[in-house]
PDB file of N, CA and C in Angstrom:
ATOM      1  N   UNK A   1     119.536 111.672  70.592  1.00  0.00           N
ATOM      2  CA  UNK A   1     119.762 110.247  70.394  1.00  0.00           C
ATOM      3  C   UNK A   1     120.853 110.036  69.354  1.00  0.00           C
ATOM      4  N   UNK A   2     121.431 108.724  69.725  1.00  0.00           N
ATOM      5  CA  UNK A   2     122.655 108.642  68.535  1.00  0.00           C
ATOM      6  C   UNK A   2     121.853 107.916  67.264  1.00  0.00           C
ATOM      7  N   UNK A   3     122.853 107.876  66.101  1.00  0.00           N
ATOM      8  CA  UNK A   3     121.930 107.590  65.424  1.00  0.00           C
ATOM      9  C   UNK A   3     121.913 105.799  65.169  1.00  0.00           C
ATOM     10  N   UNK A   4     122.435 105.165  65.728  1.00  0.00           N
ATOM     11  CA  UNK A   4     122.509 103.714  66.337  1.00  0.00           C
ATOM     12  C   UNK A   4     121.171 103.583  67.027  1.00  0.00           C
ATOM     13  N   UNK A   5     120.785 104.358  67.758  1.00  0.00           N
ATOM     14  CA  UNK A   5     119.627 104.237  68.762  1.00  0.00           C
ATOM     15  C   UNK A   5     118.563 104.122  67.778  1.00  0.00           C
ATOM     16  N   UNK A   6     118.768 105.764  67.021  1.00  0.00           N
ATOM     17  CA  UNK A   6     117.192 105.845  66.002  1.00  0.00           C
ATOM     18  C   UNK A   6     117.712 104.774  65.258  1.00  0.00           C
ATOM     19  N   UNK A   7     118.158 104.040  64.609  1.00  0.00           N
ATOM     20  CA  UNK A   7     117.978 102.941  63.363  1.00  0.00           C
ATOM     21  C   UNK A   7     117.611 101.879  64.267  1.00  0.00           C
ATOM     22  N   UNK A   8     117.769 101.795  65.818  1.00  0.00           N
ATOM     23  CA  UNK A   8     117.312 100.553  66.084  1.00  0.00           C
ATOM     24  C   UNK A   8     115.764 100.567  66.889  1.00  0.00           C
ATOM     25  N   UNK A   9     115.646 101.566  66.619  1.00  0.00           N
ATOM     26  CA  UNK A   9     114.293 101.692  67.320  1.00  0.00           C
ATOM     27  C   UNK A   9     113.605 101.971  66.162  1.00  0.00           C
ATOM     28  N   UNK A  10     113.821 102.683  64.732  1.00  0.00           N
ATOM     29  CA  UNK A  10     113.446 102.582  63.774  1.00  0.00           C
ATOM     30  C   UNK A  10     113.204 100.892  63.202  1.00  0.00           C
ATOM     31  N   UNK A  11     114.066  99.893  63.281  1.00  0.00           N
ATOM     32  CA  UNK A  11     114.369  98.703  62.906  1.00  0.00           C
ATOM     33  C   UNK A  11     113.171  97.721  63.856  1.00  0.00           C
ATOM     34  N   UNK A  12     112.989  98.309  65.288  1.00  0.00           N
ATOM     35  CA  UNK A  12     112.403  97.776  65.903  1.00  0.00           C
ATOM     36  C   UNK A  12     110.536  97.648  65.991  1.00  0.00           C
ATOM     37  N   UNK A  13     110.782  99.105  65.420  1.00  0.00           N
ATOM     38  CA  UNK A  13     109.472  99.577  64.900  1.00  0.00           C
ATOM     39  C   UNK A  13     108.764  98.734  63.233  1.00  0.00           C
ATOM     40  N   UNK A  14     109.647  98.619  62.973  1.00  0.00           N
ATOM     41  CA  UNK A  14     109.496  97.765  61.668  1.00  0.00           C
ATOM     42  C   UNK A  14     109.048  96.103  61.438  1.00  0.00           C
ATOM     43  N   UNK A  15     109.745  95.929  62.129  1.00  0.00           N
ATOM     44  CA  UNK A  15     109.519  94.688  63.158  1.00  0.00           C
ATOM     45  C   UNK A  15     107.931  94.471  63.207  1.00  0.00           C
ATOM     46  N   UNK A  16     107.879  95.717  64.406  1.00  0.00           N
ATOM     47  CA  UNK A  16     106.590  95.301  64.851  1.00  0.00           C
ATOM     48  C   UNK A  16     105.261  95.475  64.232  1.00  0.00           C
ATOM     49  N   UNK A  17     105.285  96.108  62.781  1.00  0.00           N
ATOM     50  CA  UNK A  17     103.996  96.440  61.842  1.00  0.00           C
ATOM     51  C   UNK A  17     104.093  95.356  60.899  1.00  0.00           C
ATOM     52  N   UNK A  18     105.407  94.469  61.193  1.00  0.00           N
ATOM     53  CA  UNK A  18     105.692  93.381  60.050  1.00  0.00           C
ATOM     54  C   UNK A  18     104.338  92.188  60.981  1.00  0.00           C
ATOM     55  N   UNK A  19     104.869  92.709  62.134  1.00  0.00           N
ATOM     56  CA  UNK A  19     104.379  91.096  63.085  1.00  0.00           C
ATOM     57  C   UNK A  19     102.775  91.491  63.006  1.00  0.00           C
ATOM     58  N   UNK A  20     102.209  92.945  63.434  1.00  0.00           N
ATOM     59  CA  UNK A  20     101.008  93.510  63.363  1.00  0.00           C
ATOM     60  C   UNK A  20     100.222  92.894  61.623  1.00  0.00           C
ATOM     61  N   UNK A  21     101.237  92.847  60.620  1.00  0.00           N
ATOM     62  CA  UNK A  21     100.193  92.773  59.589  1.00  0.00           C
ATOM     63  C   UNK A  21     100.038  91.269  59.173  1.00  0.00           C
ATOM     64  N   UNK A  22     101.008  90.784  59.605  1.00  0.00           N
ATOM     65  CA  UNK A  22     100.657  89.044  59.850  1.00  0.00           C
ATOM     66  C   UNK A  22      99.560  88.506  60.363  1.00  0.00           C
ATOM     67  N   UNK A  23      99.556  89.346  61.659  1.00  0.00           N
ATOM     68  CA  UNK A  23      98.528  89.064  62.663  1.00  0.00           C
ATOM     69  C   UNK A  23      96.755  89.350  62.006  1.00  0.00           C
ATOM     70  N   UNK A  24      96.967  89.773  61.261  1.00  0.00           N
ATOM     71  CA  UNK A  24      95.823  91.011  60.925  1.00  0.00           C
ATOM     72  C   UNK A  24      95.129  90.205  59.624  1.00  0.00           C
ATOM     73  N   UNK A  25      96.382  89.639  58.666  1.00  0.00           N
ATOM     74  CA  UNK A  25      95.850  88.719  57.449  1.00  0.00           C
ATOM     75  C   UNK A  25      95.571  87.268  58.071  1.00  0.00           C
ATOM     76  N   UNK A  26      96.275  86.896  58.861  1.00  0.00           N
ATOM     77  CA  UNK A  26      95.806  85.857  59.379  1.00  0.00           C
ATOM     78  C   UNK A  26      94.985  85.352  59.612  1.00  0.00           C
ATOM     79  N   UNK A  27      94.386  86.904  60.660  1.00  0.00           N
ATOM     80  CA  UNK A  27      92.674  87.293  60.941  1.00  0.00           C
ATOM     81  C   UNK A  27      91.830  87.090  60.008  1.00  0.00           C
ATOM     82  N   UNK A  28      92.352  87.603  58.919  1.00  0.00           N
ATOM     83  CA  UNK A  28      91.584  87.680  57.686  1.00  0.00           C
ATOM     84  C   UNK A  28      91.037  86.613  57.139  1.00  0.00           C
ATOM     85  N   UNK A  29      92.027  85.587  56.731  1.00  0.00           N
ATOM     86  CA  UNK A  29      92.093  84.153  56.447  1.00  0.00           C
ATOM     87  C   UNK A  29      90.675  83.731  57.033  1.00  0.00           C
ATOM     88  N   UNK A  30      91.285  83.471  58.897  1.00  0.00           N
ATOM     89  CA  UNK A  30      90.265  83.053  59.010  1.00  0.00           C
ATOM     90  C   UNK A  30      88.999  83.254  59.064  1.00  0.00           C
ATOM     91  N   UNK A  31      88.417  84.782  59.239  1.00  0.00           N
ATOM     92  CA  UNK A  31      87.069  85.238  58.590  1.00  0.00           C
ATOM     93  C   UNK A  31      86.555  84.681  57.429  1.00  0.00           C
ATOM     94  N   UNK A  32      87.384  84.986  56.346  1.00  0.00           N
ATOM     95  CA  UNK A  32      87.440  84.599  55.262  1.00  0.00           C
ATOM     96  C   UNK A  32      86.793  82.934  54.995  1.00  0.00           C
ATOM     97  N   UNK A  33      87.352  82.191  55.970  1.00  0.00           N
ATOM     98  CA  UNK A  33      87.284  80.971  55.740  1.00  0.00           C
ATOM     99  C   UNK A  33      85.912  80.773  56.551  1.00  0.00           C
ATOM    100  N   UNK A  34      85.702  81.268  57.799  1.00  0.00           N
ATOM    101  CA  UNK A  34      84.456  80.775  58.535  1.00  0.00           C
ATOM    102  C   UNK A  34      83.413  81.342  57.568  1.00  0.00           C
ATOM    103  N   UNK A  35      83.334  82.988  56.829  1.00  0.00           N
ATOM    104  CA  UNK A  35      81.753  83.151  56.112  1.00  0.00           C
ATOM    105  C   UNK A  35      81.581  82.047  54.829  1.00  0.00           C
ATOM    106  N   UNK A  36      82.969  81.441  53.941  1.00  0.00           N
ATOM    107  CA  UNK A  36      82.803  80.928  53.324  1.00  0.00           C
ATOM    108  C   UNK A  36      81.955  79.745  53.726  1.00  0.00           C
ATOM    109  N   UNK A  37      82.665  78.968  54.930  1.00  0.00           N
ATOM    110  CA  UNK A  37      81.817  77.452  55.249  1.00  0.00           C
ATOM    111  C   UNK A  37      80.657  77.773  55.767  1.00  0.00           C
ATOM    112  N   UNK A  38      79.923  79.307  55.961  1.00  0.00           N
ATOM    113  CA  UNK A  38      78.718  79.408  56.802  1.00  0.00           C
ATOM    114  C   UNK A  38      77.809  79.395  55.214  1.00  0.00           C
ATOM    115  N   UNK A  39      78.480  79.475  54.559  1.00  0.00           N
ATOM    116  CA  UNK A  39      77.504  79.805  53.071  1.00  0.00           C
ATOM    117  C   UNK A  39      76.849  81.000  53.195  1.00  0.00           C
ATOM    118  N   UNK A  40      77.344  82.010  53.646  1.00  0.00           N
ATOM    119  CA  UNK A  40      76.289  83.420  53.817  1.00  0.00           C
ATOM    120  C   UNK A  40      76.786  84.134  53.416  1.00  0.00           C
ATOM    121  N   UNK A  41      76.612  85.380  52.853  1.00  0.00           N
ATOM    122  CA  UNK A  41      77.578  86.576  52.186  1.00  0.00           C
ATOM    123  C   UNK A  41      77.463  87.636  53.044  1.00  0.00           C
ATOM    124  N   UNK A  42      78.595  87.940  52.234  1.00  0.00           N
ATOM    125  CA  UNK A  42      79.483  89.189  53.890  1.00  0.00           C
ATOM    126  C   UNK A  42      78.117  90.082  53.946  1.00  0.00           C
ATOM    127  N   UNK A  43      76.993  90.479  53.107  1.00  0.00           N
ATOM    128  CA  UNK A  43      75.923  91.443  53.202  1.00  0.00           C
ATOM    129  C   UNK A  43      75.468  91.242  54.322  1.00  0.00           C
ATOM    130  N   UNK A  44      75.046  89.702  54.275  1.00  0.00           N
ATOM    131  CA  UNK A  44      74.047  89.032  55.461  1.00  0.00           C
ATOM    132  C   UNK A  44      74.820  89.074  56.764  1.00  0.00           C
ATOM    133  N   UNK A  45      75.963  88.482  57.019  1.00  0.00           N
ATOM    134  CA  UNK A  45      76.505  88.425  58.226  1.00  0.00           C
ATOM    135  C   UNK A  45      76.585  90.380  58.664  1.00  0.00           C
ATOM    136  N   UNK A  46      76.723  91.136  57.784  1.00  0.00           N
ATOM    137  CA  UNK A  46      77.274  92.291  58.749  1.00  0.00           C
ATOM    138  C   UNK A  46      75.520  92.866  58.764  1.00  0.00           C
ATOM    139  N   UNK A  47      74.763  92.727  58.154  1.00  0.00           N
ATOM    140  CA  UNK A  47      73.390  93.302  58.582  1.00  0.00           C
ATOM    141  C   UNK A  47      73.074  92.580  60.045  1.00  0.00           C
ATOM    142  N   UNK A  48      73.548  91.257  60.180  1.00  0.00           N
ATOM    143  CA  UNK A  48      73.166  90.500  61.487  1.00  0.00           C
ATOM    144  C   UNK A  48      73.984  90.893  62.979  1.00  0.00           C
ATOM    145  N   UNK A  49      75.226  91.421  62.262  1.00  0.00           N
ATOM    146  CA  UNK A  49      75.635  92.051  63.977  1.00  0.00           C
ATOM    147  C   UNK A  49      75.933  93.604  63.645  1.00  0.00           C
ATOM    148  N   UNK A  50      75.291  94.192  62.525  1.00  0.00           N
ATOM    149  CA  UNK A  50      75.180  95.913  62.702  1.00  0.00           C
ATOM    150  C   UNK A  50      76.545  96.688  62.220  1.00  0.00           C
ATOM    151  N   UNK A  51      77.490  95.934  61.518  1.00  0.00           N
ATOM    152  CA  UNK A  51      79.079  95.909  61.538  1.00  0.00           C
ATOM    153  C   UNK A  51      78.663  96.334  59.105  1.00  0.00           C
ATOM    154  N   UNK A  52      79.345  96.811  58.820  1.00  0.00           N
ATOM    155  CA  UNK A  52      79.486  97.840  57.153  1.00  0.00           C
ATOM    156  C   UNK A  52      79.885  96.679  57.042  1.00  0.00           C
ATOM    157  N   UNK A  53      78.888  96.299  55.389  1.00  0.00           N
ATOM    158  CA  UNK A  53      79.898  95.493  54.818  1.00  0.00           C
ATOM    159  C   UNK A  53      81.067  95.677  54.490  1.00  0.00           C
ATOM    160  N   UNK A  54      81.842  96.907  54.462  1.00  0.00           N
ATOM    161  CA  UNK A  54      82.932  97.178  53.792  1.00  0.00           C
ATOM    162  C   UNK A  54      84.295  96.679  55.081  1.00  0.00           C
ATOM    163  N   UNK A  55      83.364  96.964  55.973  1.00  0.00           N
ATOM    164  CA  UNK A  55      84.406  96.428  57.322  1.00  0.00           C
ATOM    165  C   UNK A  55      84.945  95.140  57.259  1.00  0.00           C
ATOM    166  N   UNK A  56      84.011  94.570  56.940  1.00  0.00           N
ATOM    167  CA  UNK A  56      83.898  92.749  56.971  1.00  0.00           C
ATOM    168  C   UNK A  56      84.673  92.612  56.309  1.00  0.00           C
ATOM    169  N   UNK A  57      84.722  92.810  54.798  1.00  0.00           N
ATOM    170  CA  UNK A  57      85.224  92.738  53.855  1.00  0.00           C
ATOM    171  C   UNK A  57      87.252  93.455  53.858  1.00  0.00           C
ATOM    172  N   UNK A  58      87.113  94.206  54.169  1.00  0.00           N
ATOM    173  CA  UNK A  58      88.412  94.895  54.570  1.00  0.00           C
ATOM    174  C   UNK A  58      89.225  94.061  55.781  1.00  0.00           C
ATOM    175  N   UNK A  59      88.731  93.341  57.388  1.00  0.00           N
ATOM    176  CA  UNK A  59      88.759  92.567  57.439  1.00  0.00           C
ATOM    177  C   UNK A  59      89.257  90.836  56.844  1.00  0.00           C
ATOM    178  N   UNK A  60      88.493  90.882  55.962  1.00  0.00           N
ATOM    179  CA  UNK A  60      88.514  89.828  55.150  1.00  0.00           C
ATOM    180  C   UNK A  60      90.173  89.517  54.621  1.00  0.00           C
ATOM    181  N   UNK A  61      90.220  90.531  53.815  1.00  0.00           N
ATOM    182  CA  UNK A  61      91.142  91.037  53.012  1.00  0.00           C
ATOM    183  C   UNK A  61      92.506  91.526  53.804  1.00  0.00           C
ATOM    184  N   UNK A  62      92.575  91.447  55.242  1.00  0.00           N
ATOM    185  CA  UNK A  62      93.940  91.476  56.029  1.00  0.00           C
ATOM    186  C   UNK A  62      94.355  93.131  55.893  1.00  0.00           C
ATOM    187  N   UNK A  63      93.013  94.022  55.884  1.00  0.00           N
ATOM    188  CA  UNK A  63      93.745  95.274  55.819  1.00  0.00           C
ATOM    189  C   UNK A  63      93.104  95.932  56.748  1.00  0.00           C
ATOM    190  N   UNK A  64      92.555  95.407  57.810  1.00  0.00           N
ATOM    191  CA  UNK A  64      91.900  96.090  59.061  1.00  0.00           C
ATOM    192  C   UNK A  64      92.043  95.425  60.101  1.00  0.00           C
ATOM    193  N   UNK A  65      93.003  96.361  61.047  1.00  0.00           N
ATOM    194  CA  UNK A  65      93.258  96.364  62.623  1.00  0.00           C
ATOM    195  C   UNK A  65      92.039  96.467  63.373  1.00  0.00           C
ATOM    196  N   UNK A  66      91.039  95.299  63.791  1.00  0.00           N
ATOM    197  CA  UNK A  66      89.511  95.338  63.844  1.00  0.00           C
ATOM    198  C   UNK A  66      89.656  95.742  65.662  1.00  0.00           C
ATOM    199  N   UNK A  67      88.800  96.743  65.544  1.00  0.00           N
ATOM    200  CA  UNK A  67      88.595  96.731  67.522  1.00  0.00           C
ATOM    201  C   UNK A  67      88.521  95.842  68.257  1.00  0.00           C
ATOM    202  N   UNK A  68      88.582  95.720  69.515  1.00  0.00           N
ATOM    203  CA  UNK A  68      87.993  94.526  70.042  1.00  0.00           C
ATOM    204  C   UNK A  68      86.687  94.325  70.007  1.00  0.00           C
ATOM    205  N   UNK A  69      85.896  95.274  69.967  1.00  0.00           N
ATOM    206  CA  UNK A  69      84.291  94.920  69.603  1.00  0.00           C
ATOM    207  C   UNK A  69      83.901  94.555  68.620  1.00  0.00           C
ATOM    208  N   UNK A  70      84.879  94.922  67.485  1.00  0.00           N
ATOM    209  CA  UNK A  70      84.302  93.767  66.221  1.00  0.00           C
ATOM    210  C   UNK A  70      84.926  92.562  66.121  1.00  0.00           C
ATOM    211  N   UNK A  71      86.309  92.608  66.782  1.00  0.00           N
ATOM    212  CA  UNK A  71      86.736  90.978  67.089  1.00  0.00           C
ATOM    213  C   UNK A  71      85.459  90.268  67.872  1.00  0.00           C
ATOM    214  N   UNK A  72      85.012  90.789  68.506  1.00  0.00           N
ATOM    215  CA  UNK A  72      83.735  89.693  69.671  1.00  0.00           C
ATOM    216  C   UNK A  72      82.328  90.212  68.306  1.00  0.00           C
ATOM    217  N   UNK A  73      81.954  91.246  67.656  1.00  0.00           N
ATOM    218  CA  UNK A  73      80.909  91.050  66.855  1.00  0.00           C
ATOM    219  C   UNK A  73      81.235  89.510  65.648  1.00  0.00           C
ATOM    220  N   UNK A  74      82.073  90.158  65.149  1.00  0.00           N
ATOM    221  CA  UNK A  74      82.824  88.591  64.240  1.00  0.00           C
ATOM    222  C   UNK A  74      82.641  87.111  64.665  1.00  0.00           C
ATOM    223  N   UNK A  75      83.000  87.278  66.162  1.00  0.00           N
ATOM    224  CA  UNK A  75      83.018  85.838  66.320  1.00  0.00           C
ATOM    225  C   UNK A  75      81.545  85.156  67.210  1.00  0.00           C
ATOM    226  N   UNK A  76      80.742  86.096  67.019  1.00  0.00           N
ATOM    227  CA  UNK A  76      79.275  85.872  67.760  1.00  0.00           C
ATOM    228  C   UNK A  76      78.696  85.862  66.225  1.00  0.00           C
ATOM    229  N   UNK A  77      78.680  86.367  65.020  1.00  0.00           N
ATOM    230  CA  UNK A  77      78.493  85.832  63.937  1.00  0.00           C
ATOM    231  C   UNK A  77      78.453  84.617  63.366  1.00  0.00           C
ATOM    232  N   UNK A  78      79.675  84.131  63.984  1.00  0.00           N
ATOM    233  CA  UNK A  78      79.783  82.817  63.354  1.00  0.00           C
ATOM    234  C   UNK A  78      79.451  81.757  64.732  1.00  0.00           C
ATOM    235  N   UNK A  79      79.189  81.831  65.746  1.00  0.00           N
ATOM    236  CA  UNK A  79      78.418  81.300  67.176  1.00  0.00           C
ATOM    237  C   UNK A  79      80.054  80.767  67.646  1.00  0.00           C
ATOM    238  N   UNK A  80      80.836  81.497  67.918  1.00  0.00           N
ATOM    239  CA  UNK A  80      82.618  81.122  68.854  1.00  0.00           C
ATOM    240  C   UNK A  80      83.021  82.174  69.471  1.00  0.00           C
ATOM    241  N   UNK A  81      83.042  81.838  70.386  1.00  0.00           N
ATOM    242  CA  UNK A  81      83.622  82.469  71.120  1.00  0.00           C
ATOM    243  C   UNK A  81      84.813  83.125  71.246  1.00  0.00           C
ATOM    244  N   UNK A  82      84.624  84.783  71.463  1.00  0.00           N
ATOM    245  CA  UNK A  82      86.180  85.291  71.001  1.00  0.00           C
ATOM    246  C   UNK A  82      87.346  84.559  71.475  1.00  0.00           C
ATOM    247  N   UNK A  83      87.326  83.771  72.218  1.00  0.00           N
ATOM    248  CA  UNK A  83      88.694  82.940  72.458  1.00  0.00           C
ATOM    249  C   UNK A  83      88.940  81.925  71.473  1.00  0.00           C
ATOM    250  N   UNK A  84      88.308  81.498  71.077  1.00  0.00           N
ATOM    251  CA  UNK A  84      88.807  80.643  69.985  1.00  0.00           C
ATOM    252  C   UNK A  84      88.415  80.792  68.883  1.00  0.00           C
ATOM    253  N   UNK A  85      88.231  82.279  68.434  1.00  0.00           N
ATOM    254  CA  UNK A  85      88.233  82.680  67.247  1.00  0.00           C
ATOM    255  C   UNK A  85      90.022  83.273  67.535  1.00  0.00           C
ATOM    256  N   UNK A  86      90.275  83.457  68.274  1.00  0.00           N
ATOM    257  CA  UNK A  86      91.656  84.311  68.462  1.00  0.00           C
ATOM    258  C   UNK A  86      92.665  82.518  68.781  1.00  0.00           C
ATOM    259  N   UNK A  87      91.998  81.886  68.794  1.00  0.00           N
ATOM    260  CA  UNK A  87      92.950  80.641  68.899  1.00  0.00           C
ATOM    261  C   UNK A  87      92.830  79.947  67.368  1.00  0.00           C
ATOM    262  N   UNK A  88      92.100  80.349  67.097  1.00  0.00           N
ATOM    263  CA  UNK A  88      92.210  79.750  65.050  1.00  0.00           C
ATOM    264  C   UNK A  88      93.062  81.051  64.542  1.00  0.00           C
ATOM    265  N   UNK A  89      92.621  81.793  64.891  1.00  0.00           N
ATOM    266  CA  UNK A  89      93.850  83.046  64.178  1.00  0.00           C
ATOM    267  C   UNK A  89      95.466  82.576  64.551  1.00  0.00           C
ATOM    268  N   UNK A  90      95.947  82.073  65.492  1.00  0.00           N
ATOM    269  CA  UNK A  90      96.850  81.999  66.201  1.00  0.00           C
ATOM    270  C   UNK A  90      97.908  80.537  65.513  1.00  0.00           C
ATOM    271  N   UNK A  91      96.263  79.615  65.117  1.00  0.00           N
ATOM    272  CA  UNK A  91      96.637  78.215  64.166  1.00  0.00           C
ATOM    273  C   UNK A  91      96.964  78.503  63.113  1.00  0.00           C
ATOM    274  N   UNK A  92      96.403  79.615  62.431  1.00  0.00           N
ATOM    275  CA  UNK A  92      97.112  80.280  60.904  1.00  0.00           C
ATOM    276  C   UNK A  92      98.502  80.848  60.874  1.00  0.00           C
ATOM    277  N   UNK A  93      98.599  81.542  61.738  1.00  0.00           N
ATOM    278  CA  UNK A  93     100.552  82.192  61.876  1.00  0.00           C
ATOM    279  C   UNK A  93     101.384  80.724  62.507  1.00  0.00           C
ATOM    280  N   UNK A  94     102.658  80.669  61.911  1.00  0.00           N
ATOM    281  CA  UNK A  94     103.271  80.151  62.023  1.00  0.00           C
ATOM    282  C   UNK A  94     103.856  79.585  63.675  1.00  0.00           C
ATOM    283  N   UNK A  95     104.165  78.345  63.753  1.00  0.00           N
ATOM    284  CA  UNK A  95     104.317  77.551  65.085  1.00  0.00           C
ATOM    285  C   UNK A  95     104.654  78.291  66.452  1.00  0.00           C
ATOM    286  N   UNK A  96     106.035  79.000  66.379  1.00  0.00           N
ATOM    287  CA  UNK A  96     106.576  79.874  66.957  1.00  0.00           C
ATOM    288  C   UNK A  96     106.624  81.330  66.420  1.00  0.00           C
ATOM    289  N   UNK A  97     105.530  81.749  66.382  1.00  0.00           N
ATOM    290  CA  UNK A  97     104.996  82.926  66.191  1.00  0.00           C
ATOM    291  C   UNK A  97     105.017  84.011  67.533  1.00  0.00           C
ATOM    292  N   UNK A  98     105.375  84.996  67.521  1.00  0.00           N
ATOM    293  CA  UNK A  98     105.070  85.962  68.584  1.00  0.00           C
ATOM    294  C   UNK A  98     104.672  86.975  68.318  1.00  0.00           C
ATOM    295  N   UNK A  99     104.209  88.309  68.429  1.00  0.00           N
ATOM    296  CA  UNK A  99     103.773  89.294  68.361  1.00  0.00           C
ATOM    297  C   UNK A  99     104.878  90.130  69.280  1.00  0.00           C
ATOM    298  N   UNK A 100     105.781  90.163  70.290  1.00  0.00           N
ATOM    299  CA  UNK A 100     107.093  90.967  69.873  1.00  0.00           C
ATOM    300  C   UNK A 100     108.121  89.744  70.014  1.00  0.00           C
ATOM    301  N   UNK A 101     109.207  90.165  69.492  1.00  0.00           N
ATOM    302  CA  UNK A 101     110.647  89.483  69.139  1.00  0.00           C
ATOM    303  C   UNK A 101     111.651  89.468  70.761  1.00  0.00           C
TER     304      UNK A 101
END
């Protein structure tokens, strides 16, 4: 490869862990925001769907790429449906937001 190619696929790659960790605190936010208005602490919610508190919490905190099974445990926690737990995540990132460029 020339090295035009690797810096732009390097560049492109960069890109996309920028857009990945947006996506991810965003997530966070809004976790963050639904256990707050449920009044319950992260102990209680993750004993109720079987999920480490430390997950929740990491989560919380925009530093965990959550599976899809804890995206749907998360949002059966708070009684929403993974679609519009992924449509409030979506209200937190910015208007014209994409996930690739």
């Amino acid at each position: 490869m020339c090295p035009y190619t690797d810096y732009k696929l390097y560049h492109e790659n960069m890109q996309t862990k920028d857009k990945k960790q947006e996506f991810i605190q965003a997530f966070g936010r809004v976790i963050k925001k639904l256990r707050e208005e449920s009044k319950r602490s992260a102990r209680s919610i993750s004993y109720e769907i079987n999920l480490s508190k430390t997950t929740l919490l990491l989560a919380e905190t925009g530093k965990l790429d959550p599976q899809i099974t804890t995206f749907c445990k998360l949002s059966e926690a708070f009684y929403i449906p993974p679609d519009k737990l992924l449509k409030m995540v979506y209200e937190e990132l910015p208007k014209d937001w994409t996930i690739v460029d």
